[in-house]
PDB file of N, CA and C in Angstrom:
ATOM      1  N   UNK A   1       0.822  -1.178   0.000  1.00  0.00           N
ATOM      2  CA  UNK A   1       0.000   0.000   0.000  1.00  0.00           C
ATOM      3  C   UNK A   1       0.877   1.257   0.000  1.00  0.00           C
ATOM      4  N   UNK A   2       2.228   1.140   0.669  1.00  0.00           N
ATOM      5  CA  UNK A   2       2.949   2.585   0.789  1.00  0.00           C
ATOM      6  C   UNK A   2       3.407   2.968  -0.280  1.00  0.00           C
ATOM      7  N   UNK A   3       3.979   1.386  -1.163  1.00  0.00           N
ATOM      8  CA  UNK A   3       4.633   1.510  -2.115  1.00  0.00           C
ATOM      9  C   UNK A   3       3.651   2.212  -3.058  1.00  0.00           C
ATOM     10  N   UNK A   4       2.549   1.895  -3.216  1.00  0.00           N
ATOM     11  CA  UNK A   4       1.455   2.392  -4.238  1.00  0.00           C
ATOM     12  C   UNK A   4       1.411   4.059  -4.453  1.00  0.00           C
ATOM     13  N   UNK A   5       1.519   4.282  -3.141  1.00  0.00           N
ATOM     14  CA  UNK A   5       1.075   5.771  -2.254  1.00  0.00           C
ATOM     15  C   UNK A   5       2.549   6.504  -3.109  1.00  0.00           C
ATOM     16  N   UNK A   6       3.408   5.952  -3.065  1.00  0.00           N
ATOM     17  CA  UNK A   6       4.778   6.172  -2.824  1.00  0.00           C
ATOM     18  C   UNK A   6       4.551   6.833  -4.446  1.00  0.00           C
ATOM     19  N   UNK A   7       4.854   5.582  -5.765  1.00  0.00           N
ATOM     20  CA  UNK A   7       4.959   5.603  -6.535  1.00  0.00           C
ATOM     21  C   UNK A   7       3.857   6.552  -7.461  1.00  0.00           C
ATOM     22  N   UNK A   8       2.943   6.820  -6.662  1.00  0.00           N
ATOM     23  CA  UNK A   8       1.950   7.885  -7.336  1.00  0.00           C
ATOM     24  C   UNK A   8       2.264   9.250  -6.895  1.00  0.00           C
ATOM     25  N   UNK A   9       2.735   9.886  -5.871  1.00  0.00           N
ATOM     26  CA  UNK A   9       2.763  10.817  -5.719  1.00  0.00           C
ATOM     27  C   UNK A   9       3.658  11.530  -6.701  1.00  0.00           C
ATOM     28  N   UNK A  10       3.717  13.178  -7.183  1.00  0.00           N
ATOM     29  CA  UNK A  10       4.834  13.633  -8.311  1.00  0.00           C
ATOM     30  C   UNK A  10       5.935  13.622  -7.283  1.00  0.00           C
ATOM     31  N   UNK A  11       6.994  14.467  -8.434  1.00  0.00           N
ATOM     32  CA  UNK A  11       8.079  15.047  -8.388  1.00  0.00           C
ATOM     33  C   UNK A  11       9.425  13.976  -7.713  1.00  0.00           C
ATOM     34  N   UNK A  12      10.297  13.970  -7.478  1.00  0.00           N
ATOM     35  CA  UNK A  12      11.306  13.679  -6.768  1.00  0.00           C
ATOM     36  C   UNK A  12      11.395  12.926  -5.595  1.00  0.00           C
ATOM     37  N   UNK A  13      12.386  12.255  -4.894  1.00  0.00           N
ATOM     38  CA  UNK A  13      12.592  11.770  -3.808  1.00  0.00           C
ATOM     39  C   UNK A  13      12.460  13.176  -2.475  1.00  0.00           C
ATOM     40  N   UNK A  14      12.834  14.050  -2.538  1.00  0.00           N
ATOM     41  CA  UNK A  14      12.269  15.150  -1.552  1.00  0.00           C
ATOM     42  C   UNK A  14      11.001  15.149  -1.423  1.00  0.00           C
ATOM     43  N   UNK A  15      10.639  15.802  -2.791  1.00  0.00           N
ATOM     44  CA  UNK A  15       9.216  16.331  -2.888  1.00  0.00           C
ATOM     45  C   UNK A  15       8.425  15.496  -2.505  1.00  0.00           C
ATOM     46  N   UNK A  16       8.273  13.972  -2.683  1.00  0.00           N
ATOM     47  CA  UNK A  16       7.606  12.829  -2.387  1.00  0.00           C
ATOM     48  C   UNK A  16       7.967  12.774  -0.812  1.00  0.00           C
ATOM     49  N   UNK A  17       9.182  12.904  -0.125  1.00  0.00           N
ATOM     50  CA  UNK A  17       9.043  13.047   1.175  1.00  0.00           C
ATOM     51  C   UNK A  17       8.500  14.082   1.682  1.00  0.00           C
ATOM     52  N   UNK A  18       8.206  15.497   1.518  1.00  0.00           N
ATOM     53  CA  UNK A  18       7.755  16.571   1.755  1.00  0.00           C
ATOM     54  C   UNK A  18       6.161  16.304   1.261  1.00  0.00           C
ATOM     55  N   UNK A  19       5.475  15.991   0.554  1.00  0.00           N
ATOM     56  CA  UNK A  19       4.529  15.375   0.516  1.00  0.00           C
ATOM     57  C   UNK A  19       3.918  14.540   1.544  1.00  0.00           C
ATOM     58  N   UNK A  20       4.788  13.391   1.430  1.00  0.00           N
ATOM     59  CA  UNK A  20       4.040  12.481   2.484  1.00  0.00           C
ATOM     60  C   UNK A  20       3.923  12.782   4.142  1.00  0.00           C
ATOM     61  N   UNK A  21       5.006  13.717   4.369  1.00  0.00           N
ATOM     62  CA  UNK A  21       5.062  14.706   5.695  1.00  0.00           C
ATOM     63  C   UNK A  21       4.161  15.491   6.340  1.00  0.00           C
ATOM     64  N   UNK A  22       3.315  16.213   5.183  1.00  0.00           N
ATOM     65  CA  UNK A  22       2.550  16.717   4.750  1.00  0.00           C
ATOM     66  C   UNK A  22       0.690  15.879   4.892  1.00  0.00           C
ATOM     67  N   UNK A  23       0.923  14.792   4.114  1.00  0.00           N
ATOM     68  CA  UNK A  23      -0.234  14.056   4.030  1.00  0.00           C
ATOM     69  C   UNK A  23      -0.901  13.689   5.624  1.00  0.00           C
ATOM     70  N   UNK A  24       0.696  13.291   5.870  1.00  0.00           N
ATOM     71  CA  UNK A  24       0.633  12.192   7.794  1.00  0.00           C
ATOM     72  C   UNK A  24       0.298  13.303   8.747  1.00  0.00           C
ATOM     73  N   UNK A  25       0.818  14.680   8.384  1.00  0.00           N
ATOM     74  CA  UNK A  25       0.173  15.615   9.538  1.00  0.00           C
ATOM     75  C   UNK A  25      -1.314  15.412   9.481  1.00  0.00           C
ATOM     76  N   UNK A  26      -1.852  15.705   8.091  1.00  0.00           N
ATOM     77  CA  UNK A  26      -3.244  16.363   8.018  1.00  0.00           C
ATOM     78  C   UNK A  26      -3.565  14.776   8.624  1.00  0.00           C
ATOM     79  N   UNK A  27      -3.545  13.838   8.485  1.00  0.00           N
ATOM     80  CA  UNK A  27      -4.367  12.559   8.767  1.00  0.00           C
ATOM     81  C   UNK A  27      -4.075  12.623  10.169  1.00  0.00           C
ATOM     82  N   UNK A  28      -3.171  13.721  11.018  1.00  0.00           N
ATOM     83  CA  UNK A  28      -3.038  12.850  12.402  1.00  0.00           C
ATOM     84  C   UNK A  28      -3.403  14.337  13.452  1.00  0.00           C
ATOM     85  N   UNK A  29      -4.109  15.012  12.087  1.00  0.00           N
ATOM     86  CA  UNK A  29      -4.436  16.309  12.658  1.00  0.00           C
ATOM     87  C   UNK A  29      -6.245  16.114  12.813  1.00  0.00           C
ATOM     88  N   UNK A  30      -7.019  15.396  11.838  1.00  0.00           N
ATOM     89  CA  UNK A  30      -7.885  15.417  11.336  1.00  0.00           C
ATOM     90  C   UNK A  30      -8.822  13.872  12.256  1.00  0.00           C
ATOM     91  N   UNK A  31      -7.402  13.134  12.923  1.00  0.00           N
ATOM     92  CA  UNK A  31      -7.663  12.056  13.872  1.00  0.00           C
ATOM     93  C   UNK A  31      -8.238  12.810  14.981  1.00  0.00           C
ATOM     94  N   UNK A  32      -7.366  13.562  15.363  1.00  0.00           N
ATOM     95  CA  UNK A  32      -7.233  14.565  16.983  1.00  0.00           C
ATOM     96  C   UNK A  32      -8.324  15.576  16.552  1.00  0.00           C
ATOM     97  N   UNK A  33      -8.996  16.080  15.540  1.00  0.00           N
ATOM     98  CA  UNK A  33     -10.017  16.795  15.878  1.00  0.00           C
ATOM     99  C   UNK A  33     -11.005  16.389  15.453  1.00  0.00           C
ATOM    100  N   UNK A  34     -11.238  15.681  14.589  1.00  0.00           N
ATOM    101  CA  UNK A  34     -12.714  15.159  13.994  1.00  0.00           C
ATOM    102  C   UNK A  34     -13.505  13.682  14.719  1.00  0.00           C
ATOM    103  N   UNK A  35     -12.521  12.587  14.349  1.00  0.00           N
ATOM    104  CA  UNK A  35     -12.574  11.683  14.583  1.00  0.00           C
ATOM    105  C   UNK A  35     -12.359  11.072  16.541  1.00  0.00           C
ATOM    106  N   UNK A  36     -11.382  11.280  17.255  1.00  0.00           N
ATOM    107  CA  UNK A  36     -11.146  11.002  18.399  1.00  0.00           C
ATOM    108  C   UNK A  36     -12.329  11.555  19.356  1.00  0.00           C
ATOM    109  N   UNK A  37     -12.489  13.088  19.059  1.00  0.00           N
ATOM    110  CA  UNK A  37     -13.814  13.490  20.057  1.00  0.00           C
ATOM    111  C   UNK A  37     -15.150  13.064  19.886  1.00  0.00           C
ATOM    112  N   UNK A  38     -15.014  12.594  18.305  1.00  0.00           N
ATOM    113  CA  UNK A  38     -16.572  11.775  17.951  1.00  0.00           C
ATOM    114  C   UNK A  38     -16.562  10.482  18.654  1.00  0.00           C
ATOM    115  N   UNK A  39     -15.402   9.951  18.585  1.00  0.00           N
ATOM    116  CA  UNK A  39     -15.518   8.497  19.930  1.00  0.00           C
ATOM    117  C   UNK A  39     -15.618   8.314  20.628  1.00  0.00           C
ATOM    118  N   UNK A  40     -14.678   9.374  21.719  1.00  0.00           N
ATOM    119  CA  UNK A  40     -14.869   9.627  23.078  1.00  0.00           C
ATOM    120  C   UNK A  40     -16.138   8.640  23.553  1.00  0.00           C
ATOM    121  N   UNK A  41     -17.254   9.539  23.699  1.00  0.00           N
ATOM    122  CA  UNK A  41     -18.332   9.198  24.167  1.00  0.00           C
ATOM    123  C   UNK A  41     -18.394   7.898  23.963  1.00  0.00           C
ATOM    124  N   UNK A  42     -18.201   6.927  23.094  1.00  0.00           N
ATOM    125  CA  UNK A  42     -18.419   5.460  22.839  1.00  0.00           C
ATOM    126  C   UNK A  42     -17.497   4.667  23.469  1.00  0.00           C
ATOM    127  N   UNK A  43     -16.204   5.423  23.883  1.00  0.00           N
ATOM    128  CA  UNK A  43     -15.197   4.048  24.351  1.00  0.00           C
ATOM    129  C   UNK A  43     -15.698   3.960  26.012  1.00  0.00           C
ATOM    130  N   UNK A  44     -15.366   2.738  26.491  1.00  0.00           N
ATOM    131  CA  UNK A  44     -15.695   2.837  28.165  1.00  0.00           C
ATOM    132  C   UNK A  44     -14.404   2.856  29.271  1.00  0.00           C
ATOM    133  N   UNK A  45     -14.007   3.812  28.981  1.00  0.00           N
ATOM    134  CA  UNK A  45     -12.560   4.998  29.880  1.00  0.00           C
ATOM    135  C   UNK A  45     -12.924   5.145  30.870  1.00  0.00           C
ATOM    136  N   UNK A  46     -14.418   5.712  30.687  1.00  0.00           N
ATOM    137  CA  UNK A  46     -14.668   6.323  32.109  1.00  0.00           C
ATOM    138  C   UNK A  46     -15.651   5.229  33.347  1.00  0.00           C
ATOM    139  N   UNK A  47     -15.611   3.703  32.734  1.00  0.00           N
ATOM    140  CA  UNK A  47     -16.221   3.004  33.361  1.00  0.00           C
ATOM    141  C   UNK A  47     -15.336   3.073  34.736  1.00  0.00           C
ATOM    142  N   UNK A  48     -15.304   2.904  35.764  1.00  0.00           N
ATOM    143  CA  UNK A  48     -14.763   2.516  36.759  1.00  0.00           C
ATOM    144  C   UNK A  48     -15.379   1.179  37.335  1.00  0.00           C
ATOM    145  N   UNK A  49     -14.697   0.276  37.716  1.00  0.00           N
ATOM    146  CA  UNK A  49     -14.828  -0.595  38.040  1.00  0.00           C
ATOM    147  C   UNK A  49     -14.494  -0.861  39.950  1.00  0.00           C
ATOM    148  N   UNK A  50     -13.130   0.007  39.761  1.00  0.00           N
ATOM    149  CA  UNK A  50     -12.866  -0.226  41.474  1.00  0.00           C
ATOM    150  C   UNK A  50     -13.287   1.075  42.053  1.00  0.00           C
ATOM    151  N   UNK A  51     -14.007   0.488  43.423  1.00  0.00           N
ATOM    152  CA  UNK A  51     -14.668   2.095  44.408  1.00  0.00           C
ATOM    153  C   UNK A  51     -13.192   2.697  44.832  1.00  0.00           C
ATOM    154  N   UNK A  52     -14.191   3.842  46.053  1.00  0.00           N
ATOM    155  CA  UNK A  52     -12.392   4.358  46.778  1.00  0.00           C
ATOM    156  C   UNK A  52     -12.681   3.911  48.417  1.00  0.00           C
ATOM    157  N   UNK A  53     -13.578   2.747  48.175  1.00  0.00           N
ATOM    158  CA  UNK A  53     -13.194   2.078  49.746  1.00  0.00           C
ATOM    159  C   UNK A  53     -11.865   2.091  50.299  1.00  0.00           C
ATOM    160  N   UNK A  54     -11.835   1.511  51.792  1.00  0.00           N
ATOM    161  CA  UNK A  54     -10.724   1.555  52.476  1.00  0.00           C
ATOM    162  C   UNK A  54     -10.309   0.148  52.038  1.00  0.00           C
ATOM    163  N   UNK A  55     -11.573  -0.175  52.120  1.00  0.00           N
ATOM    164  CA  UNK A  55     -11.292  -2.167  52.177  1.00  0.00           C
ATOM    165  C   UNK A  55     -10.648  -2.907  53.021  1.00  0.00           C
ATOM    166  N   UNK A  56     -10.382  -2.303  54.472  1.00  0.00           N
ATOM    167  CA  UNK A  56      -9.660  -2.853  55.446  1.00  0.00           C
ATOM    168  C   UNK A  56     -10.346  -3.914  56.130  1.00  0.00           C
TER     169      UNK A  56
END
């Protein structure tokens, strides 16, 4: 799959790294604001399972 990614993008060995630098921000920018707070609510983080007894 990278290779695919790789071999399609233009220009040069830079430019293709400056590209893909580029691509991985927006996807890990677009994780952290779109996607992660839409889950939140669905994962169970905030289950607690243990009280704050003494338990002595």
């Amino acid at each position: 799959m990278y290779g695919w990614i790789w071999r399609h993008l233009p220009g040069n060995a830079w430019v293709r790294a400056t590209i893909s630098l580029v691509l991985s921000l927006a996807v890990v920018y677009a994780l952290f604001q779109y996607v992660f707070p839409w889950a939140e609510p669905l994962l169970p983080f905030n289950d607690v399972t243990v009280d704050g007894g003494t338990g002595r």
